[in-house]
PDB file of N, CA and C in Angstrom:
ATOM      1  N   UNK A   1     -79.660 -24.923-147.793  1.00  0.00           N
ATOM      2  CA  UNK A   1     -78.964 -23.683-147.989  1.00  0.00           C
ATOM      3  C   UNK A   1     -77.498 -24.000-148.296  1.00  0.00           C
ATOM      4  N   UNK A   2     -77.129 -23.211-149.531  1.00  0.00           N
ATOM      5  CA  UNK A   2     -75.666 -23.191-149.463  1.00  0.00           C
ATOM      6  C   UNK A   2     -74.843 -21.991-149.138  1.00  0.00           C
ATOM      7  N   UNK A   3     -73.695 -22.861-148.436  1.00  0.00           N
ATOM      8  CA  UNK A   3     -72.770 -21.033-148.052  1.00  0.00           C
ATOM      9  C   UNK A   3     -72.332 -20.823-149.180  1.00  0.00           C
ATOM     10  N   UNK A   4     -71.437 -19.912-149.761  1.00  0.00           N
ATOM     11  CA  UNK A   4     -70.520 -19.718-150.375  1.00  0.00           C
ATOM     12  C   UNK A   4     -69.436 -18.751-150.202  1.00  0.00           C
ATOM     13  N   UNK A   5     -68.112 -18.664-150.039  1.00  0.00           N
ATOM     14  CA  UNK A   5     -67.450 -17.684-149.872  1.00  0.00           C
ATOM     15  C   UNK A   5     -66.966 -16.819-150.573  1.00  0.00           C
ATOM     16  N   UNK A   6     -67.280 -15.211-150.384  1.00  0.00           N
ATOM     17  CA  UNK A   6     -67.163 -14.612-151.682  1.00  0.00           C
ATOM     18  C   UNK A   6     -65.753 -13.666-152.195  1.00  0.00           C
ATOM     19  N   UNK A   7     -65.206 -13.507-151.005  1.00  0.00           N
ATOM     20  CA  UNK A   7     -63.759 -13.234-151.057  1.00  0.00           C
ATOM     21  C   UNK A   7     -62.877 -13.302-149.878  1.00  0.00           C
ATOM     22  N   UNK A   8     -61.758 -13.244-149.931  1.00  0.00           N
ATOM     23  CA  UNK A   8     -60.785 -13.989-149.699  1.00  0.00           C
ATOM     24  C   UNK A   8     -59.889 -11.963-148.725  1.00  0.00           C
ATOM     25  N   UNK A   9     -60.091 -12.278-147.554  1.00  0.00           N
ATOM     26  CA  UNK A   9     -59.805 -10.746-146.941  1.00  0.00           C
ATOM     27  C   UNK A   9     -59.151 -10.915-146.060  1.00  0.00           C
ATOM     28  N   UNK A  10     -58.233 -10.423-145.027  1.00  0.00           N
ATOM     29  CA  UNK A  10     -57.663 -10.506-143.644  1.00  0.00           C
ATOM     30  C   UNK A  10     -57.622  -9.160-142.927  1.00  0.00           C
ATOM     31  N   UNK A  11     -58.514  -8.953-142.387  1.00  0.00           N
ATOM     32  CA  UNK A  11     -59.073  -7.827-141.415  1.00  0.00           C
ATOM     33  C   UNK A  11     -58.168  -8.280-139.880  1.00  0.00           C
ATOM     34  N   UNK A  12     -57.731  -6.829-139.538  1.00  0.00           N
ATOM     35  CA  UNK A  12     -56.934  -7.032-138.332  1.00  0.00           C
ATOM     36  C   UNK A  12     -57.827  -7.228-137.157  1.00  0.00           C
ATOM     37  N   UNK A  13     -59.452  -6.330-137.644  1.00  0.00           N
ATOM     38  CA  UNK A  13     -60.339  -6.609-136.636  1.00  0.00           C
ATOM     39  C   UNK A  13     -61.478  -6.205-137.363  1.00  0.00           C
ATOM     40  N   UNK A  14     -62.003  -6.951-138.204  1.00  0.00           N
ATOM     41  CA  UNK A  14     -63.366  -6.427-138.849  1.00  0.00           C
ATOM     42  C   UNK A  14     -64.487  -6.236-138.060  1.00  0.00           C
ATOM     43  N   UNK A  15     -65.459  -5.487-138.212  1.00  0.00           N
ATOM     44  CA  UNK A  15     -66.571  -5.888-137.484  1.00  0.00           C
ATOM     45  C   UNK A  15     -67.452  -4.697-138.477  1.00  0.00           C
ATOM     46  N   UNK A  16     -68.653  -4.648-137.415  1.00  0.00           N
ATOM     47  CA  UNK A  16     -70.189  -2.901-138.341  1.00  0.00           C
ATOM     48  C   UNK A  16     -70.000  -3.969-139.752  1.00  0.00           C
ATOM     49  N   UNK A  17     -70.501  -4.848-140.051  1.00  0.00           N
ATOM     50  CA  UNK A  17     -71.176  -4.594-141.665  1.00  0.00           C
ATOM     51  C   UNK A  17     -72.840  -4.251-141.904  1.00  0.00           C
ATOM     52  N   UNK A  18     -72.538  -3.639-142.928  1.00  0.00           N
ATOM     53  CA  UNK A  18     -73.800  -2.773-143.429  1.00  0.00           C
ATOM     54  C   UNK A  18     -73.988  -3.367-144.978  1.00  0.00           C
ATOM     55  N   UNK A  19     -75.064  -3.122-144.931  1.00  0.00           N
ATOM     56  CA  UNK A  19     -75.893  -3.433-146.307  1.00  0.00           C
ATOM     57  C   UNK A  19     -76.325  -2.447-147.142  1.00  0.00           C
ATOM     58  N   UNK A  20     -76.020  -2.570-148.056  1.00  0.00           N
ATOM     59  CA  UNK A  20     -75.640  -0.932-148.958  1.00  0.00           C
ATOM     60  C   UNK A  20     -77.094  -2.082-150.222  1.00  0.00           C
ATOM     61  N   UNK A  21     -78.461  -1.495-150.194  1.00  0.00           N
ATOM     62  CA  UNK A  21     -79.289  -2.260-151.055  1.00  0.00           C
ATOM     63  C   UNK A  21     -79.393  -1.763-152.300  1.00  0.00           C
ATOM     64  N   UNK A  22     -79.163  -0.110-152.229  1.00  0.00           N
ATOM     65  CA  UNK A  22     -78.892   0.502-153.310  1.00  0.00           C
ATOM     66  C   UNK A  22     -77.600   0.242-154.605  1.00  0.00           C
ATOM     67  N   UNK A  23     -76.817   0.076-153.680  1.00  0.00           N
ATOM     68  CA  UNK A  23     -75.141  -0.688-154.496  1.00  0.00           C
ATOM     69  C   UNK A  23     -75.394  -1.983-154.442  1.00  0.00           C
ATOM     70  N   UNK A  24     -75.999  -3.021-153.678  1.00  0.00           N
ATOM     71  CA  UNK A  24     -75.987  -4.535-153.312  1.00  0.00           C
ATOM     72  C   UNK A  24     -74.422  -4.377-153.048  1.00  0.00           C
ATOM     73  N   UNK A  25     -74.127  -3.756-152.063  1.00  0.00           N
ATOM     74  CA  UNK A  25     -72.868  -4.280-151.633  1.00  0.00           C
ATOM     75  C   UNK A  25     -72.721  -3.844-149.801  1.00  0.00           C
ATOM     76  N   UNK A  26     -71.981  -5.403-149.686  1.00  0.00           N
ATOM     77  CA  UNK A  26     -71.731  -5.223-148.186  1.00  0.00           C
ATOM     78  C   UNK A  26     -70.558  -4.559-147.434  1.00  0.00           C
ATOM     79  N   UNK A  27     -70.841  -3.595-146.598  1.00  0.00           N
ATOM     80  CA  UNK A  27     -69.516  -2.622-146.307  1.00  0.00           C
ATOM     81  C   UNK A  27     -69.440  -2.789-144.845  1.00  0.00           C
ATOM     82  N   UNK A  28     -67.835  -2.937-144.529  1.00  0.00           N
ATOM     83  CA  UNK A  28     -67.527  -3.056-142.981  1.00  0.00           C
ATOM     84  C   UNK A  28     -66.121  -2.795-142.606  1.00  0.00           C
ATOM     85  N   UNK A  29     -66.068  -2.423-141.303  1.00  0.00           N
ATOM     86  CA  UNK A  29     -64.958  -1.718-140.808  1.00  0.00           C
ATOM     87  C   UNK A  29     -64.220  -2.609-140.519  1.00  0.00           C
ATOM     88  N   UNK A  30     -62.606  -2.045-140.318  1.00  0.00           N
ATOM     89  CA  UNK A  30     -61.155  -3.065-140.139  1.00  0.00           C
ATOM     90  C   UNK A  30     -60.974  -1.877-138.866  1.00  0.00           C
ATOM     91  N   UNK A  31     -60.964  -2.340-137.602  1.00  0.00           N
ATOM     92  CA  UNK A  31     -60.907  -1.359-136.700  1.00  0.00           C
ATOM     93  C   UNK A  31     -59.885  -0.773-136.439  1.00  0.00           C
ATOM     94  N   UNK A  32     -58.703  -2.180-136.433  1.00  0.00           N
ATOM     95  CA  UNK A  32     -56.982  -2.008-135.952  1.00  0.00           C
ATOM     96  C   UNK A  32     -56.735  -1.447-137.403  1.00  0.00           C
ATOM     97  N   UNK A  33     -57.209  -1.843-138.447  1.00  0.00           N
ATOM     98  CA  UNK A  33     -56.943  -1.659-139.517  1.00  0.00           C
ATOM     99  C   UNK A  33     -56.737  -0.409-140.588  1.00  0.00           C
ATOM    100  N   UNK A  34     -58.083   0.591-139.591  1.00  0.00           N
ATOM    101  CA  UNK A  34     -58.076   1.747-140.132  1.00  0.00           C
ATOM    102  C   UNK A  34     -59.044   1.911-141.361  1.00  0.00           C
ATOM    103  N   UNK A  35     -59.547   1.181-141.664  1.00  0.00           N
ATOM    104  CA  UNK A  35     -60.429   0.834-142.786  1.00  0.00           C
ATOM    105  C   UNK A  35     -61.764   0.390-142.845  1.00  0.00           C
ATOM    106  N   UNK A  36     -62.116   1.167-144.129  1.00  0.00           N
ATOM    107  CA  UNK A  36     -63.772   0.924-144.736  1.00  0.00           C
ATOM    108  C   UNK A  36     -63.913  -0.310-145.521  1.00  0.00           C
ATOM    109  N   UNK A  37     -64.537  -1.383-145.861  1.00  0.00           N
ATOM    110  CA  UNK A  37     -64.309  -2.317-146.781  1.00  0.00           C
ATOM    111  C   UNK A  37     -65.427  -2.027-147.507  1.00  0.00           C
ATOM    112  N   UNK A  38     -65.603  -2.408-149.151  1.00  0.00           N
ATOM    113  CA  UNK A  38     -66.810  -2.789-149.267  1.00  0.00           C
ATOM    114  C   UNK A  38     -66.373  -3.929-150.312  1.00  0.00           C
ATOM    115  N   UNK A  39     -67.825  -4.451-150.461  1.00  0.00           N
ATOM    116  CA  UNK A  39     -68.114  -5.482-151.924  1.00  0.00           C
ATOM    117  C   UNK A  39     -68.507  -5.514-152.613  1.00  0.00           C
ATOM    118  N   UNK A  40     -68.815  -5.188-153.777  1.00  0.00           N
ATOM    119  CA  UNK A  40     -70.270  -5.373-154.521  1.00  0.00           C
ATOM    120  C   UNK A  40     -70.663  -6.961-155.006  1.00  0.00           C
ATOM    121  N   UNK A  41     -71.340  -7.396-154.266  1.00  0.00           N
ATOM    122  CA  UNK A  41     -71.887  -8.674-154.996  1.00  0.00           C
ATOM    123  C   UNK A  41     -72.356  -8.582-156.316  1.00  0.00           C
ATOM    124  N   UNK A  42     -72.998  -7.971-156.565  1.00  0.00           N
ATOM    125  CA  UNK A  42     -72.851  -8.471-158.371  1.00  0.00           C
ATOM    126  C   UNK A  42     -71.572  -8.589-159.289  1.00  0.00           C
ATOM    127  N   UNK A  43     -71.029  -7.124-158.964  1.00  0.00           N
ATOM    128  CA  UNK A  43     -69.463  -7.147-160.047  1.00  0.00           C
ATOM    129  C   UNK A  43     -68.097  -7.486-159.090  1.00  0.00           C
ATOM    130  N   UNK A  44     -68.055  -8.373-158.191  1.00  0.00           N
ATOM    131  CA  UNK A  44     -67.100  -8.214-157.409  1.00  0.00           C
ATOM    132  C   UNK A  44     -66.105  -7.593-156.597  1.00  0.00           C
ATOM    133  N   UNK A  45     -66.142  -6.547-157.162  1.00  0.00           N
ATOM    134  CA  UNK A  45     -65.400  -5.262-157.080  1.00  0.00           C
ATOM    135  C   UNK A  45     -65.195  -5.261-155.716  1.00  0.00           C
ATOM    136  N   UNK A  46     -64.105  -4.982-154.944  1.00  0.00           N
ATOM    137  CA  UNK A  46     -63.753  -4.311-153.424  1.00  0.00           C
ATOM    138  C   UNK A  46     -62.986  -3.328-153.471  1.00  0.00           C
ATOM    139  N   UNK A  47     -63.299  -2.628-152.561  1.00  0.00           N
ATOM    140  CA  UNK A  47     -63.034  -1.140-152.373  1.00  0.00           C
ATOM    141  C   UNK A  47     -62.415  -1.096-151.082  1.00  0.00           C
ATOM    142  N   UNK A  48     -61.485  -0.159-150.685  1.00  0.00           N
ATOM    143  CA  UNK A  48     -61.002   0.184-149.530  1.00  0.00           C
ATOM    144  C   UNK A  48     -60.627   1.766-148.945  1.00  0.00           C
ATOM    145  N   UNK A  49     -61.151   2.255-148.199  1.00  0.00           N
ATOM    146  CA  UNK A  49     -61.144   3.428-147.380  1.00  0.00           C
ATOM    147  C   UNK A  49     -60.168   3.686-146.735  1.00  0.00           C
ATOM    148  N   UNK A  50     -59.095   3.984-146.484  1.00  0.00           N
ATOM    149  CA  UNK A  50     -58.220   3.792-145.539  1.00  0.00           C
ATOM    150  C   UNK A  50     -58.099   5.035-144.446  1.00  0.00           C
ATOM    151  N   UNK A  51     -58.071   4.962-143.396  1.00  0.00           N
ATOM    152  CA  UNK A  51     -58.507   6.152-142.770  1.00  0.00           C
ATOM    153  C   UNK A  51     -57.132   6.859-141.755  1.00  0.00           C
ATOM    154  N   UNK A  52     -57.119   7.917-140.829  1.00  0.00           N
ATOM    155  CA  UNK A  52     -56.112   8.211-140.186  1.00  0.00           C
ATOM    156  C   UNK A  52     -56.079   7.736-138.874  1.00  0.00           C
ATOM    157  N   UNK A  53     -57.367   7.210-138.427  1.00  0.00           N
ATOM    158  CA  UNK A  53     -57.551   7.041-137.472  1.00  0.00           C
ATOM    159  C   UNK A  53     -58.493   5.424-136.901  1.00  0.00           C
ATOM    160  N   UNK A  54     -58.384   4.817-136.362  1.00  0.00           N
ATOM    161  CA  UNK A  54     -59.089   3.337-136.072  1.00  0.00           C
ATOM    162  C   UNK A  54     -60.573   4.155-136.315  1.00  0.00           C
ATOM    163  N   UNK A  55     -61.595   3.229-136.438  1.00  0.00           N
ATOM    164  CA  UNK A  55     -63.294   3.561-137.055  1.00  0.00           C
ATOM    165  C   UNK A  55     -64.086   2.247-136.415  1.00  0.00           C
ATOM    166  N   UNK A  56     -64.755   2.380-135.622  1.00  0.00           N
ATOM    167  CA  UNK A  56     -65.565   1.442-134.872  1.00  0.00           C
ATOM    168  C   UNK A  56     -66.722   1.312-135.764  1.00  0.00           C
ATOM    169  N   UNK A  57     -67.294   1.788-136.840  1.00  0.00           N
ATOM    170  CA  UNK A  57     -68.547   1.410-136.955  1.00  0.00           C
ATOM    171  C   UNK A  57     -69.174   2.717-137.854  1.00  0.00           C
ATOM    172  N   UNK A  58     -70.148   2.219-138.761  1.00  0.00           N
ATOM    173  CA  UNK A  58     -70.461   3.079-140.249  1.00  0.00           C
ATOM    174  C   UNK A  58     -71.566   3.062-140.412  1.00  0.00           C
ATOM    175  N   UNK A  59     -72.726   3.879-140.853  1.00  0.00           N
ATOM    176  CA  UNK A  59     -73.502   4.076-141.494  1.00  0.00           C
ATOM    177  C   UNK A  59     -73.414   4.566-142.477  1.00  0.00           C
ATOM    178  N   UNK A  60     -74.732   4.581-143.510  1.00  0.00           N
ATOM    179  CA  UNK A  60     -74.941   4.812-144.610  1.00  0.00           C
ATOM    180  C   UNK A  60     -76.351   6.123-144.804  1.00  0.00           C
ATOM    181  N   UNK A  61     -75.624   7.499-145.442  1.00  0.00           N
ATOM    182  CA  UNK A  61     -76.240   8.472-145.500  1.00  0.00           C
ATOM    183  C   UNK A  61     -77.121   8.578-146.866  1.00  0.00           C
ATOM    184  N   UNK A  62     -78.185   9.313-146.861  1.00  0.00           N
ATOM    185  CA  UNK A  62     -79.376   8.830-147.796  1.00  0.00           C
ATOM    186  C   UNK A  62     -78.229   9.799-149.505  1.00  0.00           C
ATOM    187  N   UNK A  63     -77.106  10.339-149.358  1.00  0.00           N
ATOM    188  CA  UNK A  63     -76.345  10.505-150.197  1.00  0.00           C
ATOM    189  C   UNK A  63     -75.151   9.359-150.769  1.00  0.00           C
ATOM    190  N   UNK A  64     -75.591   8.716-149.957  1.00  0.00           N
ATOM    191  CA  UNK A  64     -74.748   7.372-150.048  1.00  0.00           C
ATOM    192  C   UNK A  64     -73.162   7.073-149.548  1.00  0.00           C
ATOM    193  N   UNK A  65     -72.719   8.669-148.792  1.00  0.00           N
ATOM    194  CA  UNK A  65     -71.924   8.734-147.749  1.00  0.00           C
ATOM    195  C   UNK A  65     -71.711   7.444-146.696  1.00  0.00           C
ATOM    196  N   UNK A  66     -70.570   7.887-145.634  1.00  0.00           N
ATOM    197  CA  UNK A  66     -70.629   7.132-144.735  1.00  0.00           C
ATOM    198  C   UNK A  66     -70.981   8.335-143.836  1.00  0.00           C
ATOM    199  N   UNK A  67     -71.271   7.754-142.672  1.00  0.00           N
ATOM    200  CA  UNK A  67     -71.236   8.429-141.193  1.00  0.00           C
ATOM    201  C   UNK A  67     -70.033   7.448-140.673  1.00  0.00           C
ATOM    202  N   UNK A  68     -69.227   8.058-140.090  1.00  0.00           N
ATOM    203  CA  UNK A  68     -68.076   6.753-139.416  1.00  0.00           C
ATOM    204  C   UNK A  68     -67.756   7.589-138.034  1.00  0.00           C
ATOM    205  N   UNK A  69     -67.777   6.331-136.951  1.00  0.00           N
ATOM    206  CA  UNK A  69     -67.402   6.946-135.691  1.00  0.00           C
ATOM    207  C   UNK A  69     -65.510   6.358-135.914  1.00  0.00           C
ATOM    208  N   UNK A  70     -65.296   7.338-135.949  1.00  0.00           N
ATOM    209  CA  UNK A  70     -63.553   7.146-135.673  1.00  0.00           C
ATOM    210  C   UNK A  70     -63.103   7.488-134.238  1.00  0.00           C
ATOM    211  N   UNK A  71     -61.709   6.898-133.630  1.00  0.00           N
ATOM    212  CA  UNK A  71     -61.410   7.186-132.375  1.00  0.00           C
ATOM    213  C   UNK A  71     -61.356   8.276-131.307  1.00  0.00           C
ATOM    214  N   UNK A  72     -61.690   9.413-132.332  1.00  0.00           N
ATOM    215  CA  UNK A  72     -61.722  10.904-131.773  1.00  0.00           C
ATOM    216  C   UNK A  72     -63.042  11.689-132.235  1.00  0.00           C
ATOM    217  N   UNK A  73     -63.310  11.335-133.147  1.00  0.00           N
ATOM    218  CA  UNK A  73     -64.512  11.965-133.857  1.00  0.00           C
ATOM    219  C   UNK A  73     -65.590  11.064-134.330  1.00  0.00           C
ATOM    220  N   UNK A  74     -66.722  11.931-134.546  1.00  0.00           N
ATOM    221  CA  UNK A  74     -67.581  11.524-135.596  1.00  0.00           C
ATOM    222  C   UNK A  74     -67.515  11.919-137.169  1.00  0.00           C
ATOM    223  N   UNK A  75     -67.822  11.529-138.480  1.00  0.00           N
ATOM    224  CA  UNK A  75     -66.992  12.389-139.329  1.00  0.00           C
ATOM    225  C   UNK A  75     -68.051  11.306-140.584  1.00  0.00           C
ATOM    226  N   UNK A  76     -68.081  12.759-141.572  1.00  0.00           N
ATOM    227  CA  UNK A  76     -68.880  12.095-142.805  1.00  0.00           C
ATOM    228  C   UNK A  76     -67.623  12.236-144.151  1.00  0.00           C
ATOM    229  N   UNK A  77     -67.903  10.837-144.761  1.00  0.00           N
ATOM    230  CA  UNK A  77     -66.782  10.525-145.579  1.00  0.00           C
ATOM    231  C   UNK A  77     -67.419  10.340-146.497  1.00  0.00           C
ATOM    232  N   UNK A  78     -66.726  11.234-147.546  1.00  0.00           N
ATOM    233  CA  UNK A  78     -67.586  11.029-149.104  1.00  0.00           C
ATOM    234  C   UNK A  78     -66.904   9.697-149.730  1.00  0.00           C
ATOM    235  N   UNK A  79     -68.011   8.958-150.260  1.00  0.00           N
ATOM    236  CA  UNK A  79     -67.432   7.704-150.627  1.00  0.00           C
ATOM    237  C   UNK A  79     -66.910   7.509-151.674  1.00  0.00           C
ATOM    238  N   UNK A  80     -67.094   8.369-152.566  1.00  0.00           N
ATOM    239  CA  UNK A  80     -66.155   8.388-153.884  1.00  0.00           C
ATOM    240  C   UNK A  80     -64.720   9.170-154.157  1.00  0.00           C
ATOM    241  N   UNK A  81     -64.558  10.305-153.278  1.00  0.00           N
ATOM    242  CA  UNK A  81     -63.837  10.645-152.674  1.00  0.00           C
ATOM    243  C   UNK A  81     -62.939  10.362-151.534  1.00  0.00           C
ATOM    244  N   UNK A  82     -63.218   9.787-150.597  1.00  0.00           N
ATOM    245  CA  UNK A  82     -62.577   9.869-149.509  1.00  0.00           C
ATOM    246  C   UNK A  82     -62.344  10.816-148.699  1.00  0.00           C
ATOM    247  N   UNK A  83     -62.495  12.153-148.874  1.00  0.00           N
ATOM    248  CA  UNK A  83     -62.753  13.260-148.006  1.00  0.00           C
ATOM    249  C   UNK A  83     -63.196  13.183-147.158  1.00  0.00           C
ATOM    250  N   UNK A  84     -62.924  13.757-145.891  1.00  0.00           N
ATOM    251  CA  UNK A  84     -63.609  13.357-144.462  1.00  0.00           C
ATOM    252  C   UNK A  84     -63.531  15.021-143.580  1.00  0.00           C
ATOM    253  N   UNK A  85     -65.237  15.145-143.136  1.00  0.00           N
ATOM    254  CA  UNK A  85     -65.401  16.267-142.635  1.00  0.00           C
ATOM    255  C   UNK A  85     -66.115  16.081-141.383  1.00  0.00           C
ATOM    256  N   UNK A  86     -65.656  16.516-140.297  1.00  0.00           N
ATOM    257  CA  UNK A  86     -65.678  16.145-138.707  1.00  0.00           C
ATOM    258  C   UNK A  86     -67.229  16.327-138.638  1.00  0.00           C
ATOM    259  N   UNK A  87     -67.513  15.716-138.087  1.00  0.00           N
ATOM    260  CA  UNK A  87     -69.401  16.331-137.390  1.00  0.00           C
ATOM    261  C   UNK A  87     -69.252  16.465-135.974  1.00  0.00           C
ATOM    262  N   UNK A  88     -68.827  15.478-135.607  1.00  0.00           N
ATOM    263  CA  UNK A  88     -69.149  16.162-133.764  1.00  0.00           C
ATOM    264  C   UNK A  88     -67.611  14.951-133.459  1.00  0.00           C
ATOM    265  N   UNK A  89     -67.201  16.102-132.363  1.00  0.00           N
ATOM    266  CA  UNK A  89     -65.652  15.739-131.708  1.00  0.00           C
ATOM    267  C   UNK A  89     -66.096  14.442-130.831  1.00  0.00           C
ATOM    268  N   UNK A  90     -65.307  13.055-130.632  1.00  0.00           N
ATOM    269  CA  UNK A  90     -65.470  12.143-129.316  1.00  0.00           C
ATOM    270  C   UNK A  90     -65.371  13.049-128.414  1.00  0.00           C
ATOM    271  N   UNK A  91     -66.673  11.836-127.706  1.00  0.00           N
ATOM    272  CA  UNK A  91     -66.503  12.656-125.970  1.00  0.00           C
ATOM    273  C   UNK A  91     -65.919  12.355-124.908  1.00  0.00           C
ATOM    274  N   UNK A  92     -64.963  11.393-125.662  1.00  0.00           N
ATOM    275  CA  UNK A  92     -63.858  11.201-124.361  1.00  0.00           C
ATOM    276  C   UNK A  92     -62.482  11.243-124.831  1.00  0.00           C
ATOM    277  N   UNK A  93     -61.919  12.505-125.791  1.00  0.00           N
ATOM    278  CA  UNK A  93     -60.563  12.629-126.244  1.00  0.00           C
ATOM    279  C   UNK A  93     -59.508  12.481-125.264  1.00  0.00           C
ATOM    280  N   UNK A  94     -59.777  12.897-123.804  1.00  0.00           N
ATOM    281  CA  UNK A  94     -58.912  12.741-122.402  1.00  0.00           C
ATOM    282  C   UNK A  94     -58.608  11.398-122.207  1.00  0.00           C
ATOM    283  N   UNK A  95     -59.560  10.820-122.726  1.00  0.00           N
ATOM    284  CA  UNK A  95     -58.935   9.249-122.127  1.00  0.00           C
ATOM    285  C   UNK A  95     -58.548   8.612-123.245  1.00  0.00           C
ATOM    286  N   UNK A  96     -56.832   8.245-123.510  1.00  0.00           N
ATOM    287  CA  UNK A  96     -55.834   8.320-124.775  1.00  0.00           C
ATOM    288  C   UNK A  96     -56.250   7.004-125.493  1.00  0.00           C
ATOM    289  N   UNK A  97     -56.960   6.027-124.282  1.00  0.00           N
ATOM    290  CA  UNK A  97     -56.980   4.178-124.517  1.00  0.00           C
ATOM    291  C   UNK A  97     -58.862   3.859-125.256  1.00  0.00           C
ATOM    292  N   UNK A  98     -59.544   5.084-124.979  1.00  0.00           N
ATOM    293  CA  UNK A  98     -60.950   4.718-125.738  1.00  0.00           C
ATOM    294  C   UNK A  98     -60.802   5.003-127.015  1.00  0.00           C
ATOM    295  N   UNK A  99     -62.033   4.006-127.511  1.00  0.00           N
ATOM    296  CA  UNK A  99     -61.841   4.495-129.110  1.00  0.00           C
ATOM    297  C   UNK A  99     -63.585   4.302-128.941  1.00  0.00           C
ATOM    298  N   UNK A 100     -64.303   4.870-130.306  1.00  0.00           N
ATOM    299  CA  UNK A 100     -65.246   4.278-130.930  1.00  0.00           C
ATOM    300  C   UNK A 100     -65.241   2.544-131.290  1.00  0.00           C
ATOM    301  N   UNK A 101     -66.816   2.282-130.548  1.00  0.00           N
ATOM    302  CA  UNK A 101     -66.758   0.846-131.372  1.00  0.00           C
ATOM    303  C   UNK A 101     -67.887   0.675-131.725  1.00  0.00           C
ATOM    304  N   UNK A 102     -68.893  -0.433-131.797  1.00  0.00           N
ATOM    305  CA  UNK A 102     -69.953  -1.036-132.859  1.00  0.00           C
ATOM    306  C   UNK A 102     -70.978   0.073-132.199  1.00  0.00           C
ATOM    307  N   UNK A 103     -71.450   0.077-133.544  1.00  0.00           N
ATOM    308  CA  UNK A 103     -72.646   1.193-133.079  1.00  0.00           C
ATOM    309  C   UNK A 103     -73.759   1.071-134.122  1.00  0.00           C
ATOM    310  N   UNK A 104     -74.830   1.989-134.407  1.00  0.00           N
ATOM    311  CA  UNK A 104     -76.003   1.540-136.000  1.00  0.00           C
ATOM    312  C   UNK A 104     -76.910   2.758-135.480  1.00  0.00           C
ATOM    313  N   UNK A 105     -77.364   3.096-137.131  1.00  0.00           N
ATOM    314  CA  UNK A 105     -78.621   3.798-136.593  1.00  0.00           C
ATOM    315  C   UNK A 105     -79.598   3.617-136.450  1.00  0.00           C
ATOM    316  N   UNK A 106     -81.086   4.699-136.325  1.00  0.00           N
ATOM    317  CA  UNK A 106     -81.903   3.282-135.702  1.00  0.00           C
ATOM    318  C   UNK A 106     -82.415   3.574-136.779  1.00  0.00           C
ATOM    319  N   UNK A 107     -84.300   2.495-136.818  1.00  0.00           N
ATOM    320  CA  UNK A 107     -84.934   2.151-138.270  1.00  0.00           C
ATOM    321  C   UNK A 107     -84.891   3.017-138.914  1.00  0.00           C
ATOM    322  N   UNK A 108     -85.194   4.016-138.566  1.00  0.00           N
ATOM    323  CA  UNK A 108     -85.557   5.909-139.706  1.00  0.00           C
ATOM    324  C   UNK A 108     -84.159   6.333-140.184  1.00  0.00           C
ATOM    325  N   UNK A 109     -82.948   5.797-139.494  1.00  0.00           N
ATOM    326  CA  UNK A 109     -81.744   5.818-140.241  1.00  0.00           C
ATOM    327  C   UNK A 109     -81.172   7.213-139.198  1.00  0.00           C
ATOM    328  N   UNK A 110     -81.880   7.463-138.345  1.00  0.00           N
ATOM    329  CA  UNK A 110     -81.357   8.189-137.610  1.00  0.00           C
ATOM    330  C   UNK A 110     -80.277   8.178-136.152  1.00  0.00           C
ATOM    331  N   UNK A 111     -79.218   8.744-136.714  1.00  0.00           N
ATOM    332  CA  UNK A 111     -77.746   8.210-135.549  1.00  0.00           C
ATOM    333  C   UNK A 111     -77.981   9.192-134.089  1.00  0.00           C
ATOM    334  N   UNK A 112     -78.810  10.138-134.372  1.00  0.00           N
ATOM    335  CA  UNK A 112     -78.838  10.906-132.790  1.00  0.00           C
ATOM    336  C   UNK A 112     -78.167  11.800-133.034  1.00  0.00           C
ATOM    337  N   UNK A 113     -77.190  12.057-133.902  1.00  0.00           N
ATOM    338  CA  UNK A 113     -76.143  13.247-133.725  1.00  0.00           C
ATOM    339  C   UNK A 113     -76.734  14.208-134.849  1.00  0.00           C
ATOM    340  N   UNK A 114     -76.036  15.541-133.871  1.00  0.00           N
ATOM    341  CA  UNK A 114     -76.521  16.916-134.958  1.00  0.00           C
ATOM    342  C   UNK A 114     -75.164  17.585-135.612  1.00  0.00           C
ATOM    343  N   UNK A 115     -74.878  17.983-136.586  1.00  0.00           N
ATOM    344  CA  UNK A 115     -73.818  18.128-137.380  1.00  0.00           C
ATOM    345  C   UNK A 115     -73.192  19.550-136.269  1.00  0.00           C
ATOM    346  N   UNK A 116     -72.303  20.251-136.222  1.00  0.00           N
ATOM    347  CA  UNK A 116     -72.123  21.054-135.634  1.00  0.00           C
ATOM    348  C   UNK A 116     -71.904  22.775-136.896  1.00  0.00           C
ATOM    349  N   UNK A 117     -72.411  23.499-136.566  1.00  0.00           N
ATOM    350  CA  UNK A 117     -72.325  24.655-137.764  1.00  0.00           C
ATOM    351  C   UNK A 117     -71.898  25.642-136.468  1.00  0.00           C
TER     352      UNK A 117
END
């Protein structure tokens, strides 16, 4: 097996990468950073999200959205856009020092949470 390294990044605290099979590209959070990363392995291309708030951890919606747990919220981010619309508030906004961190959904792609209307 060979490694190879495919780009050259400095994440204040990367972590959550996801596998986007539809794009072939790998996407992951910069926690301190505030940020979405992605890659596309075929055309190289990287992309960056930059957010208002630290983001522990991302899924991928069958629209090709994110789901992102950010430090206060849960919140779906259109990925071509960047628009971000709350789904369900954190449940521990009282305590100033928690944030969201690594998290996934499970096989059926389901995160547990219900959007709030």
């Amino acid at each position: 097996m060979t490694i190879q390294k495919l780009l050259e990044l400095n994440c204040q605290l990367g972590e959550s990468p996801v596998w986007d099979a539809e794009r072939l590209a790998i996407c992951w959070v910069d926690i301190s950073g505030q940020a979405i990363h992605e890659f596309n392995t075929v055309s190289g291309e990287r992309q960056t999200l930059l957010l208002e708030q630290p983001v522990g951890c991302i899924a991928l919606c069958d629209s090709g959205d994110f789901l992102a747990a950010l430090k206060d919220e849960v919140v779906r981010i259109d990925r071509l856009t960047g628009s971000v619309q709350s789904i369900v508030a954190g449940p521990e906004r009282r305590l100033l020092t928690n944030r969201s961190n690594d998290g996934k959904c499970d096989a059926r792609g389901d995160s547990g949470l219900e959007p709030n209307h």
